[in-house]
N, C-alpha and C. Protein backbone atom coordinates (compact mmCIF):
# COMPACT_ATOMS: atom_id res chain seq x y z
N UNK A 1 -35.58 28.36 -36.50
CA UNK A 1 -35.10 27.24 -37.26
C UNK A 1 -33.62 27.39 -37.58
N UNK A 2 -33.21 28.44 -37.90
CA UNK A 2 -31.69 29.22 -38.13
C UNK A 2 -31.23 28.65 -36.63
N UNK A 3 -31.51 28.80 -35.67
CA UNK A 3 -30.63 28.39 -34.54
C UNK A 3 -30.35 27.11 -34.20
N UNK A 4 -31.33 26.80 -34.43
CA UNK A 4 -30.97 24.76 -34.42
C UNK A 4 -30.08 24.49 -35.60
N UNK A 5 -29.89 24.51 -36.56
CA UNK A 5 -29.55 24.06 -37.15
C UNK A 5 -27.84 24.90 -37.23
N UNK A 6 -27.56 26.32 -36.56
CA UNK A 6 -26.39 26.29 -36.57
C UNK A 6 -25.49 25.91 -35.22
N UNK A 7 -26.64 25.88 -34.00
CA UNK A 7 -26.28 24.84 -32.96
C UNK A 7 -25.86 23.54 -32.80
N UNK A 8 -26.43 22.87 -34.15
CA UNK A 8 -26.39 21.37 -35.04
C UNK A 8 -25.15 21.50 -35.68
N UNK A 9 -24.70 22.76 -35.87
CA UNK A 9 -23.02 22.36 -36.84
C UNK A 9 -22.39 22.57 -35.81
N UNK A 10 -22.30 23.54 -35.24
CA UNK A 10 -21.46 24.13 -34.09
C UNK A 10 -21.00 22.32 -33.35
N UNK A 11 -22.22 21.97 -32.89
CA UNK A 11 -21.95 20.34 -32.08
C UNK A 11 -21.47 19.07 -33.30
N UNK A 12 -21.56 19.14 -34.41
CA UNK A 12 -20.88 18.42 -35.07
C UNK A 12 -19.39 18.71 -35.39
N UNK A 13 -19.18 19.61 -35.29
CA UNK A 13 -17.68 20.38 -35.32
C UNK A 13 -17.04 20.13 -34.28
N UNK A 14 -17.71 20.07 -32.84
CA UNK A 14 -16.72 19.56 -31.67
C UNK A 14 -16.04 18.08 -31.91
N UNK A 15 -15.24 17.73 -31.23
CA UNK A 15 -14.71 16.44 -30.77
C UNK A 15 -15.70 15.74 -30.50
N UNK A 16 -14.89 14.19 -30.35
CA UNK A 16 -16.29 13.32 -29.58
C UNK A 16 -14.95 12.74 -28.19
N UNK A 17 -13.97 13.39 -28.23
CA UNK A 17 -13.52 13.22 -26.22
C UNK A 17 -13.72 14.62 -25.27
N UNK A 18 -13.57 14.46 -24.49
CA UNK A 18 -14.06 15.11 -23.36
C UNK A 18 -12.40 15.72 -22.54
N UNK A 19 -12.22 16.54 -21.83
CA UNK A 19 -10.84 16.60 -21.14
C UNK A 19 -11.18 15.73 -19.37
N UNK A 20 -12.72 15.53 -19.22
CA UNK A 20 -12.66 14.83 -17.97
C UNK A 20 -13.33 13.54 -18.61
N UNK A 21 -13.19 12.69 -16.85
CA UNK A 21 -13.51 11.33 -17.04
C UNK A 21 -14.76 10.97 -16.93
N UNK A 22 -15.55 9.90 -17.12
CA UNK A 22 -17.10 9.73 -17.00
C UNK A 22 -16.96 9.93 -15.14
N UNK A 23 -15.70 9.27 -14.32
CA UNK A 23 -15.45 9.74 -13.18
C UNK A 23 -15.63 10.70 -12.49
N UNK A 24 -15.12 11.69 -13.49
CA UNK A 24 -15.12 13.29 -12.76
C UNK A 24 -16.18 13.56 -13.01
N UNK A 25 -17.23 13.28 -13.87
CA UNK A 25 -18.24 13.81 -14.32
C UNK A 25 -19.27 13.52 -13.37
N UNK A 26 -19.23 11.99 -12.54
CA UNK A 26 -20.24 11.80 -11.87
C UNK A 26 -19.69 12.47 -10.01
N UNK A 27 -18.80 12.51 -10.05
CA UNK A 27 -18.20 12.97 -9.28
C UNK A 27 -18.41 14.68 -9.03
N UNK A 28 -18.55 15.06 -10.16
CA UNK A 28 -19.21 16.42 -9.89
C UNK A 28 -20.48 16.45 -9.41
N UNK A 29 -21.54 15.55 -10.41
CA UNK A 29 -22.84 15.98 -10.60
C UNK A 29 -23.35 15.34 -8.96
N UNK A 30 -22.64 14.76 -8.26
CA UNK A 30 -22.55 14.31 -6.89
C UNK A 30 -22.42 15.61 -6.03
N UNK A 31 -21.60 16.30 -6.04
CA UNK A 31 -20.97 17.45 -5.72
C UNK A 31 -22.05 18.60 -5.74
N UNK A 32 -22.30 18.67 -6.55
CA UNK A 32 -23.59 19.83 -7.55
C UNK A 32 -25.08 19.28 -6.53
N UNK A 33 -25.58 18.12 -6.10
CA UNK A 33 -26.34 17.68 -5.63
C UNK A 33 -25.95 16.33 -4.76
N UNK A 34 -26.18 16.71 -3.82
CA UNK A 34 -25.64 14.84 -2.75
C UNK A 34 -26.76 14.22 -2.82
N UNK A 35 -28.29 14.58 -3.32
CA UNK A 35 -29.22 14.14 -3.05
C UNK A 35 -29.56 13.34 -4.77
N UNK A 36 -29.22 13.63 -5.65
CA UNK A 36 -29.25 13.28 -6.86
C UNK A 36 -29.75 11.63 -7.11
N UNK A 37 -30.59 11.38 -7.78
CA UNK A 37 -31.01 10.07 -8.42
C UNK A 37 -30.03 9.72 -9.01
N UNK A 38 -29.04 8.73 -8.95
CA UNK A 38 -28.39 8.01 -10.26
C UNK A 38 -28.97 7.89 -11.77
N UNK A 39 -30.07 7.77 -11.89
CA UNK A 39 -30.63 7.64 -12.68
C UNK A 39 -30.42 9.51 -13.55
N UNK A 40 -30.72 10.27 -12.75
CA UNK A 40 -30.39 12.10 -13.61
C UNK A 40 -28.82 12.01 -13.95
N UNK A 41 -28.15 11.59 -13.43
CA UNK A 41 -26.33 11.98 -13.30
C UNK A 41 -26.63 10.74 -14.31
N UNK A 42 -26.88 9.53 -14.61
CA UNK A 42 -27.14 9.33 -16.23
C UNK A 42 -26.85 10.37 -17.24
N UNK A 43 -28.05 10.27 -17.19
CA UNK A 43 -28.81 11.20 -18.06
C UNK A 43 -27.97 12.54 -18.69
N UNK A 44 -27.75 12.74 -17.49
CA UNK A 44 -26.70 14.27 -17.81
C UNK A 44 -25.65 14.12 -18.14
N UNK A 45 -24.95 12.85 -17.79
CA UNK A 45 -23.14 12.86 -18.10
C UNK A 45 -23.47 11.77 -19.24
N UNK A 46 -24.59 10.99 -19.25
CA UNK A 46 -24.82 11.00 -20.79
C UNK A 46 -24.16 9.19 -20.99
N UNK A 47 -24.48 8.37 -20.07
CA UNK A 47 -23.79 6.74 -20.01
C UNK A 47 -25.10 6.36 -18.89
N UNK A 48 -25.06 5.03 -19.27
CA UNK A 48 -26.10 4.57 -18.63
C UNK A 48 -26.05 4.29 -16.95
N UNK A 49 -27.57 4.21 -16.79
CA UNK A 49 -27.59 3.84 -14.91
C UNK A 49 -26.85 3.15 -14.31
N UNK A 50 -26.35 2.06 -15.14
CA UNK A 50 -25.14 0.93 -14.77
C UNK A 50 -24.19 1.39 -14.75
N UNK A 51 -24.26 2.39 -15.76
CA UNK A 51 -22.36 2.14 -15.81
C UNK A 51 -22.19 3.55 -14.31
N UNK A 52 -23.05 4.52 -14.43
CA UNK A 52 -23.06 5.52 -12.85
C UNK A 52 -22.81 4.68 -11.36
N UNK A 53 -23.70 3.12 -11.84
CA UNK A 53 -23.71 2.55 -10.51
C UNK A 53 -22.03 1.99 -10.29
N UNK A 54 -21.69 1.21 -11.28
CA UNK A 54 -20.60 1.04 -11.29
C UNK A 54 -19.54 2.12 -11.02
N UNK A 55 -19.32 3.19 -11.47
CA UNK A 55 -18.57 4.41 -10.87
C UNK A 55 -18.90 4.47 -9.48
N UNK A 56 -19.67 4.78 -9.03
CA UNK A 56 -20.03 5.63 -7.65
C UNK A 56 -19.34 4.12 -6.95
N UNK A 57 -19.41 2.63 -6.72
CA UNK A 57 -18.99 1.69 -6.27
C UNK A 57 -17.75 2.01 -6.54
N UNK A 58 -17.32 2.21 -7.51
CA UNK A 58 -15.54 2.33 -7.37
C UNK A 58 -15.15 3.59 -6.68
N UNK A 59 -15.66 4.48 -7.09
CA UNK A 59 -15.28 5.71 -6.07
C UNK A 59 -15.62 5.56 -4.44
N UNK A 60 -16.61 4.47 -3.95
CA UNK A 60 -16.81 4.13 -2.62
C UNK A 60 -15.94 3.27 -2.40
N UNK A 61 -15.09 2.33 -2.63
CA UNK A 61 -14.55 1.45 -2.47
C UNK A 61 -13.68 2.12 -2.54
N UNK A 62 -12.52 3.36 -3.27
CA UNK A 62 -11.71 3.94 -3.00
C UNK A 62 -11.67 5.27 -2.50
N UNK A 63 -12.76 5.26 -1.35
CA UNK A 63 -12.27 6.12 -0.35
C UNK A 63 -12.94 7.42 -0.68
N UNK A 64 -13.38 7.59 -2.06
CA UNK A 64 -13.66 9.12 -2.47
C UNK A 64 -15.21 9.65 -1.82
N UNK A 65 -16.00 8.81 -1.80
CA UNK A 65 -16.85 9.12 -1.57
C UNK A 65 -17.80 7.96 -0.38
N UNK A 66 -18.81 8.36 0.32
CA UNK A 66 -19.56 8.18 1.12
C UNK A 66 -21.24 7.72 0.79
N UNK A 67 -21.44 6.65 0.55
CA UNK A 67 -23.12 6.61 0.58
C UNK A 67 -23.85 6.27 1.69
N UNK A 68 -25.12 6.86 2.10
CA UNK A 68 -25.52 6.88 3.13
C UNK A 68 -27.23 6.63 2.95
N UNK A 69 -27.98 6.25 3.24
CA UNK A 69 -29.06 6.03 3.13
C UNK A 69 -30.20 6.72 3.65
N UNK A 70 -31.22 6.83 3.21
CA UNK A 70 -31.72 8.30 3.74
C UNK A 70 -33.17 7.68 3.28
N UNK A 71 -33.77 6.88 3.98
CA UNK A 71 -34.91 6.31 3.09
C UNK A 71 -35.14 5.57 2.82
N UNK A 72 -35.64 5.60 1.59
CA UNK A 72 -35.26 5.14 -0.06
C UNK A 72 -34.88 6.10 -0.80
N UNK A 73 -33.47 6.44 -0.57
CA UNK A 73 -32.80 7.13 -1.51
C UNK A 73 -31.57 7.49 -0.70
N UNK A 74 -30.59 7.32 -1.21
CA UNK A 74 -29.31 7.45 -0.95
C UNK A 74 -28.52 9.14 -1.45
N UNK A 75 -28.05 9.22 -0.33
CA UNK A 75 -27.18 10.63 -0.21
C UNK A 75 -25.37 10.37 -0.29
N UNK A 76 -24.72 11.26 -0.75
CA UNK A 76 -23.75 11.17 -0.99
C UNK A 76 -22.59 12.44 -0.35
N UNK A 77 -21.46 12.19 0.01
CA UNK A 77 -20.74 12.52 0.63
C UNK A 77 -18.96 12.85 0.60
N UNK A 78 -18.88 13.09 -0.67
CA UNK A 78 -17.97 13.32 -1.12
C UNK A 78 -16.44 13.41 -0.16
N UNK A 79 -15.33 13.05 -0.57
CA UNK A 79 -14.53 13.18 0.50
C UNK A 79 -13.20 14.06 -0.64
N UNK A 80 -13.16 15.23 0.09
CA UNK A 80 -13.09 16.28 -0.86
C UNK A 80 -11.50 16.63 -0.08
N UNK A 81 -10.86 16.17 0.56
CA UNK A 81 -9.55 16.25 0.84
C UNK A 81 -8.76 14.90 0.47
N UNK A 82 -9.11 14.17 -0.12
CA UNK A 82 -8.50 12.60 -1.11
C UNK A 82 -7.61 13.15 -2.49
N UNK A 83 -6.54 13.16 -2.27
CA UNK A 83 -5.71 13.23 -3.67
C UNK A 83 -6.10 12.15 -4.80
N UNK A 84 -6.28 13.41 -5.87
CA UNK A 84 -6.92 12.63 -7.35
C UNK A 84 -5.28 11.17 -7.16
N UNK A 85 -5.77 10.50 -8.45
CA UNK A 85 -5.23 9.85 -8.58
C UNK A 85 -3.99 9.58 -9.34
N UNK A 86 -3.77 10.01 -10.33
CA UNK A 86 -2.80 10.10 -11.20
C UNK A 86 -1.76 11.21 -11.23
N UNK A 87 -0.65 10.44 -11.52
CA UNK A 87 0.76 11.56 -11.08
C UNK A 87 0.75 12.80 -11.61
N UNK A 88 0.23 13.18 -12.53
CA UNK A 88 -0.08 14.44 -12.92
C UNK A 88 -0.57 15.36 -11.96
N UNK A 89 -1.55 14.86 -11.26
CA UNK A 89 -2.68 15.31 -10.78
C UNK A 89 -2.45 15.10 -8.75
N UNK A 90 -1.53 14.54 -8.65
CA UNK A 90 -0.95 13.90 -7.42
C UNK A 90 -0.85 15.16 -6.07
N UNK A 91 -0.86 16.01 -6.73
CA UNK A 91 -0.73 17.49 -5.66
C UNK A 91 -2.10 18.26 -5.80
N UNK A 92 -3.22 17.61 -6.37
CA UNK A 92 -4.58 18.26 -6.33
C UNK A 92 -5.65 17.71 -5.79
N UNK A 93 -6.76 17.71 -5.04
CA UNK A 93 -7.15 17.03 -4.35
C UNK A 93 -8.92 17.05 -5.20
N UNK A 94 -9.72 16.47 -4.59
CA UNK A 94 -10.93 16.32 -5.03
C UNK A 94 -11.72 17.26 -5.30
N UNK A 95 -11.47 18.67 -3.82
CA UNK A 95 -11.98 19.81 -4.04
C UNK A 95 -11.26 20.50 -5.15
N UNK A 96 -10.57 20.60 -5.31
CA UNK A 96 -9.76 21.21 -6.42
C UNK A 96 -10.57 21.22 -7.65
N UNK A 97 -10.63 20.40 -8.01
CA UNK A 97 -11.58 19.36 -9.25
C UNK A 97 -13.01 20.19 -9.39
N UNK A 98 -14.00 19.48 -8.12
CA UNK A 98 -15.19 19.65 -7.84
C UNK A 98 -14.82 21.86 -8.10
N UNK A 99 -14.02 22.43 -7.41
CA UNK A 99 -13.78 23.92 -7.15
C UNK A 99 -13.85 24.08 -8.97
N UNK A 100 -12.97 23.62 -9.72
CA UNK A 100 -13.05 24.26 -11.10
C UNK A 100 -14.27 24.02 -11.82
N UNK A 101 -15.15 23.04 -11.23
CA UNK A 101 -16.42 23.03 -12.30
C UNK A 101 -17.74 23.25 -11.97
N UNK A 102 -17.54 23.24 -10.39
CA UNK A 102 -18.86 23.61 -9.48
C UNK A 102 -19.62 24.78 -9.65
């Protein structure tokens, strides 16, 4: 009971932002599994099925990634030599990303 409850302050004491994007997040959990349900990469990055579907469509539409059909169920294909997007970030590429959290 002692551990929940100082696990319970510990997580009220964090922030409520993140240093990555709901982007990178599904973008990993893609990475971590190509075979993954949309519906788990929910769940885990913690925003709904829509809003995952909506990501993975923008990341297909810009090039980052690959869906492929396998069924009924779709596989994914990351394209892991695509420079992130933002000037900060302009000299690092997808693997880079996926490499620090994989």
């Amino acid at each position: 009971m002692k551990a929940k409850s100082a696990l319970a302050a510990v997580a009220s004491e964090l922030p409520d932002w993140t240093f990555l994007t709901n982007h990178a997040h599904v973008l990993i959990c893609l990475a971590r599994d190509p075979d993954v349900v949309l519906r788990d990469v929910a769940v885990f990055v913690g925003i709904t099925e829509r809003a995952v579907q909506r990501i993975v469509a923008e990341l297909e539409d810009a090039g980052y990634l690959e869906r492929k059909r396998d069924g009924r169920r779709n596989k994914y294909r990351l394209m892991l030599q695509k420079p992130l997007r933002h000037p900060v970030e302009k000299n690092c590429h997808i693997k880079d990303l996926v490499g620090l959290i994989k």
